[in-house]
Every structure is written in structure tokens, then in C-alpha cells.
C-alpha atoms as a PDB file:
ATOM      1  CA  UNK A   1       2.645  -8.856  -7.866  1.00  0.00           C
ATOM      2  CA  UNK A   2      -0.584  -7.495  -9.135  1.00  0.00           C
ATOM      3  CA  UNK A   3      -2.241  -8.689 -12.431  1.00  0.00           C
ATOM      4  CA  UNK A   4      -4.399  -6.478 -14.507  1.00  0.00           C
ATOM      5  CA  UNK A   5      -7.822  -7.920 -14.895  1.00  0.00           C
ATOM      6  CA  UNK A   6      -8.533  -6.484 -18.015  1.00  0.00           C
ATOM      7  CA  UNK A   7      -5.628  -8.107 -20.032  1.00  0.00           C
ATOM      8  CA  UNK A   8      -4.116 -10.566 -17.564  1.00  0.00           C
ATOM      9  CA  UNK A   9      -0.462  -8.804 -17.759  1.00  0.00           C
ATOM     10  CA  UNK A  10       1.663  -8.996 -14.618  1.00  0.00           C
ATOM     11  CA  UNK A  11       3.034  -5.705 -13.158  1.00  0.00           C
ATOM     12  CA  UNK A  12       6.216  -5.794 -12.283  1.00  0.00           C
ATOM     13  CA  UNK A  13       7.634  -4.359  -8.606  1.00  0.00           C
ATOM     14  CA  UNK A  14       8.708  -0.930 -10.288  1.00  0.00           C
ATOM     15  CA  UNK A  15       5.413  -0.269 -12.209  1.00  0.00           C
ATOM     16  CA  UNK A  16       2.903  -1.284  -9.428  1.00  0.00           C
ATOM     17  CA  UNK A  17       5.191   0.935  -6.975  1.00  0.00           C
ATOM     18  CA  UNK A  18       5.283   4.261  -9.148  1.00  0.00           C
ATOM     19  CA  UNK A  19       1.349   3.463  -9.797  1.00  0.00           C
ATOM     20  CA  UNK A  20       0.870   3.901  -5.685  1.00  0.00           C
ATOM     21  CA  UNK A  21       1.484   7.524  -5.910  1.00  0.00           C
ATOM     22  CA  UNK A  22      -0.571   8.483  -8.869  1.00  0.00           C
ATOM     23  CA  UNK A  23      -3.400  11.174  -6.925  1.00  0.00           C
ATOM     24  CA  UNK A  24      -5.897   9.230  -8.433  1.00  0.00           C
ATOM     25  CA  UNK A  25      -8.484   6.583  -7.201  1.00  0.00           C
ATOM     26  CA  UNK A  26      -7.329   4.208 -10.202  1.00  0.00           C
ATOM     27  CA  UNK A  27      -4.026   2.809 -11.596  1.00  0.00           C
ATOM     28  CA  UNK A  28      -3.572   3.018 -15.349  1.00  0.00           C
ATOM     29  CA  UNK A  29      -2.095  -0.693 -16.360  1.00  0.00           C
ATOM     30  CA  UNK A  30       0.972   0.211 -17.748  1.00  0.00           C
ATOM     31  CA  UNK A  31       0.083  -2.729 -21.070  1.00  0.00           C
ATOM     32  CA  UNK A  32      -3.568  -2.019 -21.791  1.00  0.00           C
ATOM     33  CA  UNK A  33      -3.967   1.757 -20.049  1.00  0.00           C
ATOM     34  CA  UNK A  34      -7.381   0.086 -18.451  1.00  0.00           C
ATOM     35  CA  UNK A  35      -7.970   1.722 -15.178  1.00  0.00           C
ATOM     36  CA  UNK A  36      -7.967  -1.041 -12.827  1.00  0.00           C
ATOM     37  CA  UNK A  37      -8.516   0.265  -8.352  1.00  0.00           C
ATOM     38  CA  UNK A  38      -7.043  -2.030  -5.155  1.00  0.00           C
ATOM     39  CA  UNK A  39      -9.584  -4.257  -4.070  1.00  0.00           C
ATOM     40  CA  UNK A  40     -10.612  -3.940  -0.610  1.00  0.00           C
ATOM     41  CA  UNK A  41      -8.677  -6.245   0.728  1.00  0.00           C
ATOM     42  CA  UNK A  42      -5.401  -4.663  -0.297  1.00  0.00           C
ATOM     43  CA  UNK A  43      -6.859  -1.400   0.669  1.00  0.00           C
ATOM     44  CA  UNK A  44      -7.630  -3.280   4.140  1.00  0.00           C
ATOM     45  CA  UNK A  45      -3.956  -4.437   4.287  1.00  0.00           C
ATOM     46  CA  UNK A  46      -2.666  -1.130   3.812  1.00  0.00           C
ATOM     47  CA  UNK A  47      -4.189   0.677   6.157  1.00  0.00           C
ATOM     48  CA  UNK A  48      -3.372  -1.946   8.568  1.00  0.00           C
ATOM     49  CA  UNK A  49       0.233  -1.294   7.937  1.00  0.00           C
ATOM     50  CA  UNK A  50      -0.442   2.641   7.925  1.00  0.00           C
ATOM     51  CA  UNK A  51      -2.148   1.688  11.775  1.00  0.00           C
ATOM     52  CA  UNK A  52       0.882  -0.256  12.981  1.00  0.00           C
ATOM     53  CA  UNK A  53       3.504   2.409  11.868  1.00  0.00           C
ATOM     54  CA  UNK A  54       1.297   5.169  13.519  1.00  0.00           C
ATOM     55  CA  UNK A  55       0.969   3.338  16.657  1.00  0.00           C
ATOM     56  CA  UNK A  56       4.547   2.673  16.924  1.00  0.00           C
ATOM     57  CA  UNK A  57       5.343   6.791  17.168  1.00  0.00           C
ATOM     58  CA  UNK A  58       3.744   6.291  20.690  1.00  0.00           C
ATOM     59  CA  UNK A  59       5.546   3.222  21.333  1.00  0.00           C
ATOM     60  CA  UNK A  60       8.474   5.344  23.147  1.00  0.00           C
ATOM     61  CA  UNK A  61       6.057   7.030  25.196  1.00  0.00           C
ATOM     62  CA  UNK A  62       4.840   3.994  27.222  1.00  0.00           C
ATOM     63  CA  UNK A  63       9.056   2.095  27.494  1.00  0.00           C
ATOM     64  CA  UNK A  64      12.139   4.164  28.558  1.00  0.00           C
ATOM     65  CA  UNK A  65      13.260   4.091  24.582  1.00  0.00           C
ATOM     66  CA  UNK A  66      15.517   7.060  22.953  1.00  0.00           C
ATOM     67  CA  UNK A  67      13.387   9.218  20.389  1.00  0.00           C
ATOM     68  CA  UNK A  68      16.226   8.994  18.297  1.00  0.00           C
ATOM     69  CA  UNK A  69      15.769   4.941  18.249  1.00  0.00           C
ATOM     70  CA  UNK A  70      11.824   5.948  17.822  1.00  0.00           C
ATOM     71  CA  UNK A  71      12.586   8.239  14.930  1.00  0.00           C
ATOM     72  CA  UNK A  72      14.881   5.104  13.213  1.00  0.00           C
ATOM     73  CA  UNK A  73      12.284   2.498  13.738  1.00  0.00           C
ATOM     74  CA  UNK A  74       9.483   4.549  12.534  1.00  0.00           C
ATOM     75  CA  UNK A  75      11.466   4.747   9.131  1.00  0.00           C
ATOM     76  CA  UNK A  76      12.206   1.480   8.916  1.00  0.00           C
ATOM     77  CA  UNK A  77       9.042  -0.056   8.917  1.00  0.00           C
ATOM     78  CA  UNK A  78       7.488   3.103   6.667  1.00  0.00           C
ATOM     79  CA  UNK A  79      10.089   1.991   4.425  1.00  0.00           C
ATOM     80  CA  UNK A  80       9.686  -1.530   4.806  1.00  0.00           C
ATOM     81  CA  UNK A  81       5.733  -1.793   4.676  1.00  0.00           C
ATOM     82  CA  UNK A  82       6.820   0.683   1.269  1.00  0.00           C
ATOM     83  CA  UNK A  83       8.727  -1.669  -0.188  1.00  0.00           C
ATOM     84  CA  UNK A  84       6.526  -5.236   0.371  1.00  0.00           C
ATOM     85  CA  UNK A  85       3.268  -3.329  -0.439  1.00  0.00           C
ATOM     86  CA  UNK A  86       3.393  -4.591  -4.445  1.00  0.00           C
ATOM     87  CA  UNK A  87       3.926  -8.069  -3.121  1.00  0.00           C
ATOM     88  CA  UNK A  88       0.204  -7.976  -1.860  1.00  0.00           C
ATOM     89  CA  UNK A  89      -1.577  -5.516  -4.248  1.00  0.00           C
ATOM     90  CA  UNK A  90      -4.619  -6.751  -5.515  1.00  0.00           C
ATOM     91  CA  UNK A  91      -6.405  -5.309  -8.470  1.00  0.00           C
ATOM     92  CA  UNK A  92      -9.608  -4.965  -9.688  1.00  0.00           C
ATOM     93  CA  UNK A  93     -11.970  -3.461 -12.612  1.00  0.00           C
ATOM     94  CA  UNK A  94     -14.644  -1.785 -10.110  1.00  0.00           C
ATOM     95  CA  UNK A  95     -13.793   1.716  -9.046  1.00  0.00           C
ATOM     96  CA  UNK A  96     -14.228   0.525  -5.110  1.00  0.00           C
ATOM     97  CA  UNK A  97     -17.125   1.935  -3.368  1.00  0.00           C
ATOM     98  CA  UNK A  98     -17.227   2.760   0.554  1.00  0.00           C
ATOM     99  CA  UNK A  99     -19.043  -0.261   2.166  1.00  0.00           C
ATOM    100  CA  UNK A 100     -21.091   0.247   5.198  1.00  0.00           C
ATOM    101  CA  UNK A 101     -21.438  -2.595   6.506  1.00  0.00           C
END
């Protein structure tokens, strides 16, 4: 679970979870209201997950497999990369900046 750097507090699975969609680039901590961003490798994880999902809708389209078995897949893992994604949230103090490495 992420930890706030600014006062140390642990979020728990709820708060971090309702945080996620907040239309904002930072998370308020739900203890100290500091504005604390996902560090980049959390933001690297998650659109790793966001990649596999998508690549499974053309899955089907390569194997002989049902679209309705597509469709119920597809929701699984959206769901299930949903409901792991405070497990490996990472936090930090910087609003992130776009690295061009």
C-alpha cells in the first residue's frame, strides 16, 4: 500500500483506490491533505497493465475464441489489474515531469 511521503501515514486499499479517479495529476493524502503524484515507476506499471488488457481485445482475432469469452476475459483482468493496482502504488512529493530520455 502506498505511504505518504510527507507524513509517513499508510493508505489503506479503499483510500488509495478512490484517490485513482480523482481528474487530477496529484492525490490529496487523506491524513495530511499534502498532494503527493505516482512515481514513475507505478505510472510505468500501470500502463503496462493498461497495454496487456488492450492487447488482449485482439487476442480473439488471431485463435478461433468466442467474442463472448473475449468480452469476459477482457473484464476480468480490467477488473483484476483494478483491484491489485494499490498493492503497487508508489508515491511521491514531485509533481512527475515527462522524461525524455
Amino acid at each position: 500500500m502506498p505511504t505518504c511521503q510527507n507524513c509517513k501515514s499508510h493508505w489503506s486499499w479503499k483510500q488509495t483506490l478512490r484517490s485513482q479517479f480523482v481528474f487530477d495529476t496529484g492525490m490529496k493524502c487523506p491524513f495530511c491533505n499534502s498532494k503527493q503524484y505516482l512515481n514513475a515507476k507505478t505510472r510505468k506499471k500501470f500502463f503496462l497493465s493498461l497495454i496487456i488488457v488492450l492487447l488482449l481485445m485482439i487476442f480473439p482475432a488471431f485463435f478461433n475464441i468466442s467474442p463472448v469469452i473475449s468480452v469476459i476475459l477482457i473484464f476480468v483482468l480490467a477488473a483484476l489489474s483494478l483491484l491489485i493496482y494499490p498493492f503497487y502504488t508508489e508515491l511521491t512529493n514531485e509533481e512527475p515531469t515527462l522524461d525524455t530520455k
